[in-house]
PDB file of N, CA and C in Angstrom:
ATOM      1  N   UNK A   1     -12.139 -52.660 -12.548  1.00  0.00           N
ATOM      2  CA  UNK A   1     -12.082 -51.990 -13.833  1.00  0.00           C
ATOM      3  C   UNK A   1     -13.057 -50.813 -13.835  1.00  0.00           C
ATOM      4  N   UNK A   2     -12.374 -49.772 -13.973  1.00  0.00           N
ATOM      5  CA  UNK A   2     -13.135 -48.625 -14.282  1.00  0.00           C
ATOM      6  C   UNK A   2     -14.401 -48.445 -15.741  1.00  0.00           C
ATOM      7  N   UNK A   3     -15.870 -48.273 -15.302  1.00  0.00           N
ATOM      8  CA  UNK A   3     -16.118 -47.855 -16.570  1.00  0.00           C
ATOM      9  C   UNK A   3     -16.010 -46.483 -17.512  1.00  0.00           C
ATOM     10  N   UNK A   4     -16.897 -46.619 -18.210  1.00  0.00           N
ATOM     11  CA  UNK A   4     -16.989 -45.086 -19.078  1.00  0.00           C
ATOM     12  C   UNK A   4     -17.742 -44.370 -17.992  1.00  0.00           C
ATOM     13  N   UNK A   5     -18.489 -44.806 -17.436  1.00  0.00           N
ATOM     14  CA  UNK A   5     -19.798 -43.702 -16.363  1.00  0.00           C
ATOM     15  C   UNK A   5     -19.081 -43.484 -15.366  1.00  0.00           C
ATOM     16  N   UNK A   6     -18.258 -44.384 -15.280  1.00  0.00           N
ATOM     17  CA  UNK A   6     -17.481 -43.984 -13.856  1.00  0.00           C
ATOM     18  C   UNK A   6     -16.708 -43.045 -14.014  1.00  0.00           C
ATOM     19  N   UNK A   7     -15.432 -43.385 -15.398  1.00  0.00           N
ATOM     20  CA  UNK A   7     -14.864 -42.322 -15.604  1.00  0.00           C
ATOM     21  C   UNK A   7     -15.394 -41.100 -15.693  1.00  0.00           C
ATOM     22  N   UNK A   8     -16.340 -40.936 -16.577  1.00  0.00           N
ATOM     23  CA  UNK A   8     -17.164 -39.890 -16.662  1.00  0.00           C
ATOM     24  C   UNK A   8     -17.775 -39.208 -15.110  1.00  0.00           C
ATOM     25  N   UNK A   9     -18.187 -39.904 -14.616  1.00  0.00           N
ATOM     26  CA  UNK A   9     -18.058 -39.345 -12.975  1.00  0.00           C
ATOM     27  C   UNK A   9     -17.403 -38.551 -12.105  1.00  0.00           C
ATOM     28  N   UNK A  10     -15.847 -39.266 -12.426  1.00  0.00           N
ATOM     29  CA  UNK A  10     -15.119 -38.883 -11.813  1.00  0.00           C
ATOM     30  C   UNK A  10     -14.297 -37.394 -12.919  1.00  0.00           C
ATOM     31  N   UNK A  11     -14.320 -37.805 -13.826  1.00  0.00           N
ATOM     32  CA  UNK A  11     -13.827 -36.453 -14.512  1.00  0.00           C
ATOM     33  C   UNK A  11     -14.926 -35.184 -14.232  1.00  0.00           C
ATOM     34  N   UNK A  12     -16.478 -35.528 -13.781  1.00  0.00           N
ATOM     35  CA  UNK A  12     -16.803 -34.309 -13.655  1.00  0.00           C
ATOM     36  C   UNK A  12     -16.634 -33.789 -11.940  1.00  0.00           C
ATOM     37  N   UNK A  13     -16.306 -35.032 -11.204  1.00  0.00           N
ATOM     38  CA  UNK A  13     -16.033 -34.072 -10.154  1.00  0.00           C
ATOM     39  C   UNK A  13     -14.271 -33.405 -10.253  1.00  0.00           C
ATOM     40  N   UNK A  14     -13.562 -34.226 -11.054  1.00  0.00           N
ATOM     41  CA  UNK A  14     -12.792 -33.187 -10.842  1.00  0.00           C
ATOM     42  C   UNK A  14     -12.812 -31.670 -11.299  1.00  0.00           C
ATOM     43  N   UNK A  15     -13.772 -31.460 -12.347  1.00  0.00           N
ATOM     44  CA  UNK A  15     -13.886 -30.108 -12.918  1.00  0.00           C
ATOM     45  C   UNK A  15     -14.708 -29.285 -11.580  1.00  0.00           C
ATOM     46  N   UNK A  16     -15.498 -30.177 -11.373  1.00  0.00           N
ATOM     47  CA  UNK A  16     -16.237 -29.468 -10.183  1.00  0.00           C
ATOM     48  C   UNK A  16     -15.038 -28.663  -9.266  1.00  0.00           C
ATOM     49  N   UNK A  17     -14.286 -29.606  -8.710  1.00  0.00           N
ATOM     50  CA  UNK A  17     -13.446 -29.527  -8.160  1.00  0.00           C
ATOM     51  C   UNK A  17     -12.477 -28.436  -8.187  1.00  0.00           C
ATOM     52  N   UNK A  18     -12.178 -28.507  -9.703  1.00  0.00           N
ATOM     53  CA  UNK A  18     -11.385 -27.138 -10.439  1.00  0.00           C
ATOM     54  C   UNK A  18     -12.254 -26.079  -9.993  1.00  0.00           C
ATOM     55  N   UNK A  19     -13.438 -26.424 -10.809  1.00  0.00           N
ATOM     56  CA  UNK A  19     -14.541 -24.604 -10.897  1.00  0.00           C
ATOM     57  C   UNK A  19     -14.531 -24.077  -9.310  1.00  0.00           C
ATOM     58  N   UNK A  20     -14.463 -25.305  -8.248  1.00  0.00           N
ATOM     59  CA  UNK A  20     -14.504 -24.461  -6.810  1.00  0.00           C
ATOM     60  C   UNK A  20     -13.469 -23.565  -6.473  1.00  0.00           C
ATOM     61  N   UNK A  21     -12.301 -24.860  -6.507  1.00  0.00           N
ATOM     62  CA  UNK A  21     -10.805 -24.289  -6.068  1.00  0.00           C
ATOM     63  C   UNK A  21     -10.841 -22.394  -7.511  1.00  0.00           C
ATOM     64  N   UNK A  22     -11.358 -22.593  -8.480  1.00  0.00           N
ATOM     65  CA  UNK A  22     -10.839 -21.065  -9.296  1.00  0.00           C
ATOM     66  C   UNK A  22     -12.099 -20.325  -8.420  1.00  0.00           C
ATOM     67  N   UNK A  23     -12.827 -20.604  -8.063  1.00  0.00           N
ATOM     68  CA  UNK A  23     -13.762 -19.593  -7.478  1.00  0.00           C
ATOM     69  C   UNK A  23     -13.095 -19.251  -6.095  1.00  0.00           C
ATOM     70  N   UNK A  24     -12.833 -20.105  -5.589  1.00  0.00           N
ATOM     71  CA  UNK A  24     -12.270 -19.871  -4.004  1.00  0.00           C
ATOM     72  C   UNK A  24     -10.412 -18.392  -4.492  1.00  0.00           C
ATOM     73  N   UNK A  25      -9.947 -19.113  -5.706  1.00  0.00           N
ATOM     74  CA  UNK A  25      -8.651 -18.036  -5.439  1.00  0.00           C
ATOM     75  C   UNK A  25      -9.283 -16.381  -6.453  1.00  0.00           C
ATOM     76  N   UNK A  26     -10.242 -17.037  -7.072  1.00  0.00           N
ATOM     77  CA  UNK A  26     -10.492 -15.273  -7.526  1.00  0.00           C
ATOM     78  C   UNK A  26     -11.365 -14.491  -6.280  1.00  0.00           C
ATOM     79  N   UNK A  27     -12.148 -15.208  -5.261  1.00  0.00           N
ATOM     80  CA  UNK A  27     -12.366 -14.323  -4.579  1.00  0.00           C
ATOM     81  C   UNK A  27     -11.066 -13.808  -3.494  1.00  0.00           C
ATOM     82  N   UNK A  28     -10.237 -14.893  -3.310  1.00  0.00           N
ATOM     83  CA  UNK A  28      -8.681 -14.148  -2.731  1.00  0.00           C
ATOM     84  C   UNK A  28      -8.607 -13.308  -3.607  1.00  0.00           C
ATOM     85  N   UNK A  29      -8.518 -12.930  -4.582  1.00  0.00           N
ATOM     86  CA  UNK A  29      -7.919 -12.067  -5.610  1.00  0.00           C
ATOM     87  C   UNK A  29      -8.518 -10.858  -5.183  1.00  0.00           C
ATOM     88  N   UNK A  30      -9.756 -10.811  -5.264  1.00  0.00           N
ATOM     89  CA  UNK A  30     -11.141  -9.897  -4.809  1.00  0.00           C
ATOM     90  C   UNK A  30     -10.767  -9.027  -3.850  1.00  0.00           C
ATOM     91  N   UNK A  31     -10.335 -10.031  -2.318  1.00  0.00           N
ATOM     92  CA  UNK A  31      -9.546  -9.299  -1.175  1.00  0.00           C
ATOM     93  C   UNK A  31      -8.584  -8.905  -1.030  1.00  0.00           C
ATOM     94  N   UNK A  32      -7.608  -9.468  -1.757  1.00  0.00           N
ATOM     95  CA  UNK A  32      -6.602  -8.801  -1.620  1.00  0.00           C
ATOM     96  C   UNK A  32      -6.985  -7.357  -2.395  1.00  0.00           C
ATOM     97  N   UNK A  33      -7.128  -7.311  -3.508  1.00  0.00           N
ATOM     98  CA  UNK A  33      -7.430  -5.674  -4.376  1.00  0.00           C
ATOM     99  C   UNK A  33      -8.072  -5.214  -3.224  1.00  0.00           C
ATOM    100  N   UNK A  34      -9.043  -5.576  -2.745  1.00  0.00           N
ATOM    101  CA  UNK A  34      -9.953  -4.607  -1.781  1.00  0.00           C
ATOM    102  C   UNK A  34      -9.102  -3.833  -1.153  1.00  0.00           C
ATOM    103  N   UNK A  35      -8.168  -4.837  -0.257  1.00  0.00           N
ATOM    104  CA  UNK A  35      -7.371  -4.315   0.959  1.00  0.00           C
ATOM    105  C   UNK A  35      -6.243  -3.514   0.393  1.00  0.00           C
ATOM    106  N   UNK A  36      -6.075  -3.851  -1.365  1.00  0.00           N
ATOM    107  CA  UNK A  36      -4.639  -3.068  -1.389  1.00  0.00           C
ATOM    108  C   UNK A  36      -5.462  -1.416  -1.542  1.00  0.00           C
ATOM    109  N   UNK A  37      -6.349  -1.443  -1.846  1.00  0.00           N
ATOM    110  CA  UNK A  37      -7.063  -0.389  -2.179  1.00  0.00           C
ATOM    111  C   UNK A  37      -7.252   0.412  -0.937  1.00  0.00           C
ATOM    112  N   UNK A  38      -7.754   0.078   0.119  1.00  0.00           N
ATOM    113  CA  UNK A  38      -7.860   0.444   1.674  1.00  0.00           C
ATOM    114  C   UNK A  38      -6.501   0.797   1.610  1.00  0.00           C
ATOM    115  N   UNK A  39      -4.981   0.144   1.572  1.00  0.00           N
ATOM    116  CA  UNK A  39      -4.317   0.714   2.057  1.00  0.00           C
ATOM    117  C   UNK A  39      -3.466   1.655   1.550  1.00  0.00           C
ATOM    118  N   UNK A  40      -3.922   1.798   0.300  1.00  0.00           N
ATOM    119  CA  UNK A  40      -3.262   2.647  -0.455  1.00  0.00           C
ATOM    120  C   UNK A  40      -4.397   3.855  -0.237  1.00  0.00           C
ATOM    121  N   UNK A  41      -5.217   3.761   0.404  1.00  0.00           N
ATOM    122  CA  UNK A  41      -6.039   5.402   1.011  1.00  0.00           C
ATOM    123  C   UNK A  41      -5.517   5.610   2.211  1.00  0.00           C
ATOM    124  N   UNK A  42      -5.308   4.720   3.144  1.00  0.00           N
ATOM    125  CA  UNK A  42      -4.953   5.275   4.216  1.00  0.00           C
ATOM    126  C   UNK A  42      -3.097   5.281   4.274  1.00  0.00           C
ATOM    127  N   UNK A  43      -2.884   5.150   3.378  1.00  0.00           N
ATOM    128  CA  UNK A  43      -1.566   5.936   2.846  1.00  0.00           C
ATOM    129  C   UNK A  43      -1.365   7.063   3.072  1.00  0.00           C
ATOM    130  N   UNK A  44      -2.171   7.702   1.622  1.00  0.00           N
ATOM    131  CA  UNK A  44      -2.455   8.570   1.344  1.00  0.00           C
ATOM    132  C   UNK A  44      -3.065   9.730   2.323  1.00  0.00           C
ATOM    133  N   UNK A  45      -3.563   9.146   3.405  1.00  0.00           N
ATOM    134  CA  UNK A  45      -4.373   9.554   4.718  1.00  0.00           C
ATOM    135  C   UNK A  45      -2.779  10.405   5.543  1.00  0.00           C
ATOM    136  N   UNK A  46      -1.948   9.550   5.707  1.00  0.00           N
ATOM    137  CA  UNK A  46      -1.141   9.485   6.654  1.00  0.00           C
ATOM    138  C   UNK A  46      -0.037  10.783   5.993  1.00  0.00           C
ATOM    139  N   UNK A  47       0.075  10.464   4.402  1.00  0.00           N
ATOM    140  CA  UNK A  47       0.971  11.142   3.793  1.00  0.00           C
ATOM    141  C   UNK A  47       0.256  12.767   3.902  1.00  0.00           C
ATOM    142  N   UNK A  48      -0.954  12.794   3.783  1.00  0.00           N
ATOM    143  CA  UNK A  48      -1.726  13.974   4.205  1.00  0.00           C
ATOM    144  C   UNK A  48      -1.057  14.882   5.445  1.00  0.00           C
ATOM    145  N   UNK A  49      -1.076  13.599   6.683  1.00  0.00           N
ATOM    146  CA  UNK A  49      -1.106  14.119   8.045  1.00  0.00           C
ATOM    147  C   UNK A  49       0.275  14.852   7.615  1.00  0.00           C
ATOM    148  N   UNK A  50       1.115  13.679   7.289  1.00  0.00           N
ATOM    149  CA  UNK A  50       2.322  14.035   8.091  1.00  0.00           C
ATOM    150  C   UNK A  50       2.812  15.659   7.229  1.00  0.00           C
ATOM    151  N   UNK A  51       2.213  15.594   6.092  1.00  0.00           N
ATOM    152  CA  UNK A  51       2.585  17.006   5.339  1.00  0.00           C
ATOM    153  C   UNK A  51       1.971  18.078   6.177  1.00  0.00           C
ATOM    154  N   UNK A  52       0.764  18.083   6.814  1.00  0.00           N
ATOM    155  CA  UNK A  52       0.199  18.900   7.538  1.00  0.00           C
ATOM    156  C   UNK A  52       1.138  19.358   8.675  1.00  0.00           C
ATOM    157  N   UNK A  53       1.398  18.206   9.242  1.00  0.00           N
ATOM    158  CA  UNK A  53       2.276  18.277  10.780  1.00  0.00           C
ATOM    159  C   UNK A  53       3.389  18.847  10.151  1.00  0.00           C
ATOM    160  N   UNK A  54       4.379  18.701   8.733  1.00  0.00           N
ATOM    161  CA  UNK A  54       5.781  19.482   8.667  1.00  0.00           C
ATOM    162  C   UNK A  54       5.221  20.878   8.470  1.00  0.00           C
ATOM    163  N   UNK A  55       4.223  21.242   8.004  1.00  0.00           N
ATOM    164  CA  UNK A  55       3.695  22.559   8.095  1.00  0.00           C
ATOM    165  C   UNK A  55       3.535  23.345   9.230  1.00  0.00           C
ATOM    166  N   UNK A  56       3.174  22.506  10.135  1.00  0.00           N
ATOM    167  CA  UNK A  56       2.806  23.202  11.653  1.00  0.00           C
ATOM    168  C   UNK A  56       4.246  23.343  12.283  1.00  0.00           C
ATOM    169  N   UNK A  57       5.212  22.827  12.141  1.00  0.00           N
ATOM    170  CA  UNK A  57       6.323  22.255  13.126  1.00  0.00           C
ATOM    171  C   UNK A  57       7.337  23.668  12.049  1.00  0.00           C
ATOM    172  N   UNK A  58       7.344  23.949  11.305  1.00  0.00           N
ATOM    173  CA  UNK A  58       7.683  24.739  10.370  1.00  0.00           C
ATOM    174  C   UNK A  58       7.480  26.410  11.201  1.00  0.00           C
ATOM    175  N   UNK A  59       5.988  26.497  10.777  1.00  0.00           N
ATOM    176  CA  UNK A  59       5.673  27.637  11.276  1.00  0.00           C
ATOM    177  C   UNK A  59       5.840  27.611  12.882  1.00  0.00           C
ATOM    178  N   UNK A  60       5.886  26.573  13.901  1.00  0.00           N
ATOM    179  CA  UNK A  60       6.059  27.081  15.076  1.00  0.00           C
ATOM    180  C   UNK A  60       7.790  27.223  15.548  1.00  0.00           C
ATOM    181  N   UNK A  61       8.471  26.771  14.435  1.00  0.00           N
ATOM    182  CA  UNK A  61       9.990  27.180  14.239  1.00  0.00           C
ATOM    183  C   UNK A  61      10.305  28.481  14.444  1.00  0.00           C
ATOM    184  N   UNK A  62       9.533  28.776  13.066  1.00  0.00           N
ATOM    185  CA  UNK A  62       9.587  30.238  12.604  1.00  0.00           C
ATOM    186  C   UNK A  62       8.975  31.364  13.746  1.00  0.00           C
ATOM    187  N   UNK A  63       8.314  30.987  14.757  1.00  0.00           N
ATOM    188  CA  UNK A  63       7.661  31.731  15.214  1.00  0.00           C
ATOM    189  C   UNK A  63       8.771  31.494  16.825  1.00  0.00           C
ATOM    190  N   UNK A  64       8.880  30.384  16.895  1.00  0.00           N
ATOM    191  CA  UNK A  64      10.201  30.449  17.964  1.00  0.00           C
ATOM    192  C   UNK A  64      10.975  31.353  17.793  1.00  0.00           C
ATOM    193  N   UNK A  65      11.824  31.075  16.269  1.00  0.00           N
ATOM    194  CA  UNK A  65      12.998  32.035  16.486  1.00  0.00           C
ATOM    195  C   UNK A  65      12.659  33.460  16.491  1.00  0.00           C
ATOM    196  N   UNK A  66      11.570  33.724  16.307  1.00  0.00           N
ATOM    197  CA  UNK A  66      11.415  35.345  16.422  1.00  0.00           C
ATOM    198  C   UNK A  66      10.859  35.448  17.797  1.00  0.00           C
ATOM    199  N   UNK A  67      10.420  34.787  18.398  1.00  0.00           N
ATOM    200  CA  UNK A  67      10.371  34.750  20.325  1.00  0.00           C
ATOM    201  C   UNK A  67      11.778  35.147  20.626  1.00  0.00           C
ATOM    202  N   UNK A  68      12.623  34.292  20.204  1.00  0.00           N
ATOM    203  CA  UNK A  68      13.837  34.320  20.954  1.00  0.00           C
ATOM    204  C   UNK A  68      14.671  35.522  20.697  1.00  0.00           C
ATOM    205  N   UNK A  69      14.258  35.926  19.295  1.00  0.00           N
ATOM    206  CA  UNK A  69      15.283  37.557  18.889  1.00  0.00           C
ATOM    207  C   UNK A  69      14.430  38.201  19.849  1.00  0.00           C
ATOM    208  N   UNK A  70      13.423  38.444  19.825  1.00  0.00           N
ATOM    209  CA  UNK A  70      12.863  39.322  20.604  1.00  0.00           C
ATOM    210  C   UNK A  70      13.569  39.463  22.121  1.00  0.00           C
ATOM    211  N   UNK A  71      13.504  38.157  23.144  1.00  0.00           N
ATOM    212  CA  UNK A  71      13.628  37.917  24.178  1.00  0.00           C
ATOM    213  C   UNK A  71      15.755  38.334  24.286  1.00  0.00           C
ATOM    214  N   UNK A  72      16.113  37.665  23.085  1.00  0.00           N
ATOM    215  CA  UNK A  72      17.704  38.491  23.185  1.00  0.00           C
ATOM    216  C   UNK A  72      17.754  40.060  22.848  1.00  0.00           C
ATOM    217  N   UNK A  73      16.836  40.616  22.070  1.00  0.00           N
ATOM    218  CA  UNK A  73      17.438  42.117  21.792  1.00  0.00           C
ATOM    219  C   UNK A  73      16.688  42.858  23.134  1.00  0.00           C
ATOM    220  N   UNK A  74      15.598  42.302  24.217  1.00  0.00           N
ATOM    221  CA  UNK A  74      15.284  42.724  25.242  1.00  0.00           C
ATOM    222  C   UNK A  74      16.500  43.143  26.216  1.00  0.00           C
TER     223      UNK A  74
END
């Protein structure tokens, strides 16, 4: 037979129990934001590059085809 102290015992480890397990998933919570945060910069990093690189690939187009008029009206 269970007493009152016991019960009482055991109901506080289960809160214990609770307060760990909510501490353990808000710091998941913690990391994940961190990391979505990291990857939403190096997103942003990449979306940088690659606008840079259609810029370059652009102008060395442009600069081809006027090589090549040149090299045909020669």
């Amino acid at each position: 037979m269970i007493t009152a102290i016991e019960g009482g015992q055991d109901l506080a480890r289960s809160i214990e129990l609770a307060a760990q397990a909510t501490d353990a998933v808000s710091s998941h919570i913690d990391d994940v934001r961190e990391l979505s945060l990291s990857t939403g910069a190096a997103a942003s990093q990449v979306l940088s590059s690659a606008t840079d690189l259609e810029k370059q690939a652009s102008t060395l187009r442009t600069q081809m085809q006027a090589f090549l008029s040149k090299i045909r009206a020669a």
